[in-house]
PDB file of N, CA and C in Angstrom:
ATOM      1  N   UNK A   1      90.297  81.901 108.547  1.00  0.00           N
ATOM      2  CA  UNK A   1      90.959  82.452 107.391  1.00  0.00           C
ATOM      3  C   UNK A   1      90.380  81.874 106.103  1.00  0.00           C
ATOM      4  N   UNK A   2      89.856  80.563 105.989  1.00  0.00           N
ATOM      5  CA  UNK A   2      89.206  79.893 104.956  1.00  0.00           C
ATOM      6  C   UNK A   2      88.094  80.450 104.679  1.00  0.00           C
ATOM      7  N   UNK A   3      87.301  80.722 105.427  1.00  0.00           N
ATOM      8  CA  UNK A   3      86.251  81.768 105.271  1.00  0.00           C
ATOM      9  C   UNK A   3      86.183  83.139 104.887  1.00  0.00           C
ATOM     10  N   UNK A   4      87.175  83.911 105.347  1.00  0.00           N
ATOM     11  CA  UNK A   4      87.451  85.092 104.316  1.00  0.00           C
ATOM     12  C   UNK A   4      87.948  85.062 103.251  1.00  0.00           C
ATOM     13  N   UNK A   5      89.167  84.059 103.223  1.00  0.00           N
ATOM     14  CA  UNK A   5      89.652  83.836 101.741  1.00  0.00           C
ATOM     15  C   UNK A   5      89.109  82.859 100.301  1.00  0.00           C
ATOM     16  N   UNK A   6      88.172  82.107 100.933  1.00  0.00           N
ATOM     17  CA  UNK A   6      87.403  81.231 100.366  1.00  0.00           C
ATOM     18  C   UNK A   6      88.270  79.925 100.087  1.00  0.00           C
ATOM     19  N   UNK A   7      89.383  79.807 100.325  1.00  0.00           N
ATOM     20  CA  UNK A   7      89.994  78.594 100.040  1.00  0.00           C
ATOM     21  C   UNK A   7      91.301  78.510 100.886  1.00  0.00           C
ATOM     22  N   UNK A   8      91.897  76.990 100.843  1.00  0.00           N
ATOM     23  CA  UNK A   8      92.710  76.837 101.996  1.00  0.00           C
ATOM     24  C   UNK A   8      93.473  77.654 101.421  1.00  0.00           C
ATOM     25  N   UNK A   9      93.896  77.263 100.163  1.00  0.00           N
ATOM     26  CA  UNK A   9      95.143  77.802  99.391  1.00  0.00           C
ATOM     27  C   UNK A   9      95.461  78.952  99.839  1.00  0.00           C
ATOM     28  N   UNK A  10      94.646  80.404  99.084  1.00  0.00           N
ATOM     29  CA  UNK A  10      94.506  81.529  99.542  1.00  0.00           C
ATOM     30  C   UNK A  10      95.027  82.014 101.087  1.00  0.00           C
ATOM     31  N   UNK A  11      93.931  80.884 102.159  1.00  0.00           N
ATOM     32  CA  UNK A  11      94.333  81.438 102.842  1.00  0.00           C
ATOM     33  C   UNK A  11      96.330  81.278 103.893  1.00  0.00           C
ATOM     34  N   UNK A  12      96.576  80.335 103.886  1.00  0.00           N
ATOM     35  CA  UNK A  12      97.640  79.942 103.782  1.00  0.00           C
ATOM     36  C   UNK A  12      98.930  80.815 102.935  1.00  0.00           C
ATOM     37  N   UNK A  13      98.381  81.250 102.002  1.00  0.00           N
ATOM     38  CA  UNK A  13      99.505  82.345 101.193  1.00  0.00           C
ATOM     39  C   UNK A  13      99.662  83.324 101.863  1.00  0.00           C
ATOM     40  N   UNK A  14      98.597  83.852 102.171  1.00  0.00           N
ATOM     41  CA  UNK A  14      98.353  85.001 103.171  1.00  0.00           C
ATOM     42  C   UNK A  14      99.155  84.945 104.197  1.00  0.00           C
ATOM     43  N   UNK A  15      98.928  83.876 104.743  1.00  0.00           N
ATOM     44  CA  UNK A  15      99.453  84.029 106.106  1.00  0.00           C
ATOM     45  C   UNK A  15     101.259  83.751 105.872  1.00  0.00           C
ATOM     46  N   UNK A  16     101.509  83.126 104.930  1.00  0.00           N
ATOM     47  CA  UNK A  16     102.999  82.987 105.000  1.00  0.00           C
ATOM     48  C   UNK A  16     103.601  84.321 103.579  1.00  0.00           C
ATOM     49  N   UNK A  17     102.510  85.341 103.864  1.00  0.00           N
ATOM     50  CA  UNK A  17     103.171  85.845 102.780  1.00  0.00           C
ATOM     51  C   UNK A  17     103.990  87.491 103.780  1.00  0.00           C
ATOM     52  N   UNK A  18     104.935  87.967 103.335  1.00  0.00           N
ATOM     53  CA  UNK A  18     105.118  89.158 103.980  1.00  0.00           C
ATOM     54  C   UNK A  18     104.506  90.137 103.981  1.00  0.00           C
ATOM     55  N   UNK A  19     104.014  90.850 105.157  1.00  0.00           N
ATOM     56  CA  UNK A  19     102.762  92.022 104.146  1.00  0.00           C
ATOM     57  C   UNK A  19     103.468  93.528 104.655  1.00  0.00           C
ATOM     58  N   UNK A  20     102.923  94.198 104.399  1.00  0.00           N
ATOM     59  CA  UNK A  20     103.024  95.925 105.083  1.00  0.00           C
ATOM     60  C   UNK A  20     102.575  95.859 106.139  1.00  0.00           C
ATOM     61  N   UNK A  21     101.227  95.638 105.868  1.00  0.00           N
ATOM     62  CA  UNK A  21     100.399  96.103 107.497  1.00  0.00           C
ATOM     63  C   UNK A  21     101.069  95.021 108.581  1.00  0.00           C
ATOM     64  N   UNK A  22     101.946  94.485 108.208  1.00  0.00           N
ATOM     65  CA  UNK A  22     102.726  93.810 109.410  1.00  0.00           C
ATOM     66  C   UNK A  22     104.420  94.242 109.979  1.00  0.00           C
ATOM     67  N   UNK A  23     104.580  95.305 109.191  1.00  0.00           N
ATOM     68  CA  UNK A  23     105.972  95.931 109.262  1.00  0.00           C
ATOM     69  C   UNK A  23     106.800  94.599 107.893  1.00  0.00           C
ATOM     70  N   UNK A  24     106.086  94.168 106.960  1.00  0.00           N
ATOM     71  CA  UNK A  24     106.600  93.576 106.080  1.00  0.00           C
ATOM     72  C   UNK A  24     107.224  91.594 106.623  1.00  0.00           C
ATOM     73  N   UNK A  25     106.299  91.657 107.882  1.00  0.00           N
ATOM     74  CA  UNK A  25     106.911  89.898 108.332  1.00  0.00           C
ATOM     75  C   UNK A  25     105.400  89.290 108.320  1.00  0.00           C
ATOM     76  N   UNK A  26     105.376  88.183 107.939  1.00  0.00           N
ATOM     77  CA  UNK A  26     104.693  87.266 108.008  1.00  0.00           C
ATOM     78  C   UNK A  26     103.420  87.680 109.258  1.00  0.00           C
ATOM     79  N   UNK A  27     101.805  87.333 108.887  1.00  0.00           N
ATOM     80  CA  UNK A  27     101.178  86.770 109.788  1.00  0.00           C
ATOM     81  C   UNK A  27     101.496  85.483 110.933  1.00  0.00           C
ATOM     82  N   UNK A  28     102.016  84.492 110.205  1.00  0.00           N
ATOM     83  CA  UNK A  28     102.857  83.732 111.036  1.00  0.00           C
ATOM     84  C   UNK A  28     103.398  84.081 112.128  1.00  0.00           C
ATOM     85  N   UNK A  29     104.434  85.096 111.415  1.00  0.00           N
ATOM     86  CA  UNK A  29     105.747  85.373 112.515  1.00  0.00           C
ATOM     87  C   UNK A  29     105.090  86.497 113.509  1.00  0.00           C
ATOM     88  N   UNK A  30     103.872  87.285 113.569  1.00  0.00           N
ATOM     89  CA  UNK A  30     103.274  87.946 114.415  1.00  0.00           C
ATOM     90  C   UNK A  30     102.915  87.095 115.062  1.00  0.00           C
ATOM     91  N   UNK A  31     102.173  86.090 114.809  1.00  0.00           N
ATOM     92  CA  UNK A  31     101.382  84.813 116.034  1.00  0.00           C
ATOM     93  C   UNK A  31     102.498  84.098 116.787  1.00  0.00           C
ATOM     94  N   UNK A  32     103.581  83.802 116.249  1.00  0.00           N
ATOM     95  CA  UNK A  32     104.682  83.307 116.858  1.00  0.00           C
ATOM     96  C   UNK A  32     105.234  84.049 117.776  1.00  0.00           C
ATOM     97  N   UNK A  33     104.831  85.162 117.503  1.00  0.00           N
ATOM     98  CA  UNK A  33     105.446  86.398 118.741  1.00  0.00           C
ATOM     99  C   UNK A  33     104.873  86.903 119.617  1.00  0.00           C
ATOM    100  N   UNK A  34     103.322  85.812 119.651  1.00  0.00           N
ATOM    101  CA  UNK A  34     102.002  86.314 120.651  1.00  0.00           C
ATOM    102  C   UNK A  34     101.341  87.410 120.059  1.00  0.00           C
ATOM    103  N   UNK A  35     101.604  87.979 119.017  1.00  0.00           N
ATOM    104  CA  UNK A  35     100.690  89.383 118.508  1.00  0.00           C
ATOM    105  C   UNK A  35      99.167  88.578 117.988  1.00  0.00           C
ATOM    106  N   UNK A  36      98.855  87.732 118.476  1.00  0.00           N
ATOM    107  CA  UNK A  36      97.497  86.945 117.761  1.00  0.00           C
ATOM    108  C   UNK A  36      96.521  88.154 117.510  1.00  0.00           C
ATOM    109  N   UNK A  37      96.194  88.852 118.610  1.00  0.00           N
ATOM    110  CA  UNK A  37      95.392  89.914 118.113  1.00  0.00           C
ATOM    111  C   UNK A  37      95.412  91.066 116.959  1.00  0.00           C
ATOM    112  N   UNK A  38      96.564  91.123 116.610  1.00  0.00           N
ATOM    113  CA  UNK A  38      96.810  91.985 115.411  1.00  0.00           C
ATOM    114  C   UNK A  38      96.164  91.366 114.101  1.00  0.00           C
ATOM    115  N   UNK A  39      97.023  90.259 114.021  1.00  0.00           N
ATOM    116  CA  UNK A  39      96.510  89.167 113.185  1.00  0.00           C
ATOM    117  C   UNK A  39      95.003  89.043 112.636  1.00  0.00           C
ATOM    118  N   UNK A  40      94.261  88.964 113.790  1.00  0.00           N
ATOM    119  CA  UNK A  40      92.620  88.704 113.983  1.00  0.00           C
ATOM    120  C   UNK A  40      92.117  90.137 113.930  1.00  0.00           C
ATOM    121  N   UNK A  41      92.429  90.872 114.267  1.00  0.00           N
ATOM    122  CA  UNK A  41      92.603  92.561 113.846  1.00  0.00           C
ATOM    123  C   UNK A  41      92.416  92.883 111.925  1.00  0.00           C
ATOM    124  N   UNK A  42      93.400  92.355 111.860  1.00  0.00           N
ATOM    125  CA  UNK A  42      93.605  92.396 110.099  1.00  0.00           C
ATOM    126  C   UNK A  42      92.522  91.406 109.644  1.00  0.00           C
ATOM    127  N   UNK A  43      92.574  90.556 109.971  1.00  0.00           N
ATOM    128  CA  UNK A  43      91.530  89.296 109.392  1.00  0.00           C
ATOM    129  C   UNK A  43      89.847  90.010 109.404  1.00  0.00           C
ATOM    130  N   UNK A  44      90.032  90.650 110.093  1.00  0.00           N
ATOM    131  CA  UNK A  44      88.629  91.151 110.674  1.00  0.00           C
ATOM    132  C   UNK A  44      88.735  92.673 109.536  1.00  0.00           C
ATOM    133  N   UNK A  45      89.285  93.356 109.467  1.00  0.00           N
ATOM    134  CA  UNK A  45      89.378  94.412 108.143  1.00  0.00           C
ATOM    135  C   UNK A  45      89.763  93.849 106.527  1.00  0.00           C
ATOM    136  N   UNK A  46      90.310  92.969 106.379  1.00  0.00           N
ATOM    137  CA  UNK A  46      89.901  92.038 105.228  1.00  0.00           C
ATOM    138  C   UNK A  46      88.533  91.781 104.979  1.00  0.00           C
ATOM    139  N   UNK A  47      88.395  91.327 105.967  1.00  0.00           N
ATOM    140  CA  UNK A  47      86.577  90.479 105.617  1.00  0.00           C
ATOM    141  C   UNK A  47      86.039  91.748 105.591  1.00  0.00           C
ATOM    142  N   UNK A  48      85.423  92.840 106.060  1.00  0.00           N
ATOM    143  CA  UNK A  48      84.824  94.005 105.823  1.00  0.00           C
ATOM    144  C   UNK A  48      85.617  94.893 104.993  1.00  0.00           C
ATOM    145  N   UNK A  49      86.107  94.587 103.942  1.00  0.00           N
ATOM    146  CA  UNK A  49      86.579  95.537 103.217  1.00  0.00           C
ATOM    147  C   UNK A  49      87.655  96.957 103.552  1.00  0.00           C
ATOM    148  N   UNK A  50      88.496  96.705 104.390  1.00  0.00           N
ATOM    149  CA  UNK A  50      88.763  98.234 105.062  1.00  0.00           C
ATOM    150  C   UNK A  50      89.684  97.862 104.936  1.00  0.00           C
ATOM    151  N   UNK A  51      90.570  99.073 104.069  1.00  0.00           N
ATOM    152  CA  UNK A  51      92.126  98.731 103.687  1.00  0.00           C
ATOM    153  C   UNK A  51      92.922  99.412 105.090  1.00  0.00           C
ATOM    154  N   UNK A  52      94.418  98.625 105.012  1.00  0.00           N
ATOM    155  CA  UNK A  52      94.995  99.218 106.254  1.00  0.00           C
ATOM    156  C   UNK A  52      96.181  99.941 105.773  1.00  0.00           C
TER     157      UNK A  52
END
């Protein structure tokens, strides 16, 4: 995530922030629920530019 976002900060917001492309809950709270692949899914359309 430091690597796409360029900083811890960044990336850390991200992940505790609520988004859409998550039904509006946390990256967190997807990994906590075993969805890791979604997660790494999104991380992976961030870094290539591809909105979801």
């Amino acid at each position: 995530m430091i690597e796409i976002f360029g900083n811890k900060e960044d990336a850390k917001g991200w992940f505790y922030s609520s988004l859409l492309s998550f039904d509006w809950k946390r990256p967190y709270d997807y990994c906590k629920e075993g969805k890791v692949f979604e997660v790494g899914n999104e991380l992976g359309r961030i870094e290539h530019g591809i909105l979801s």
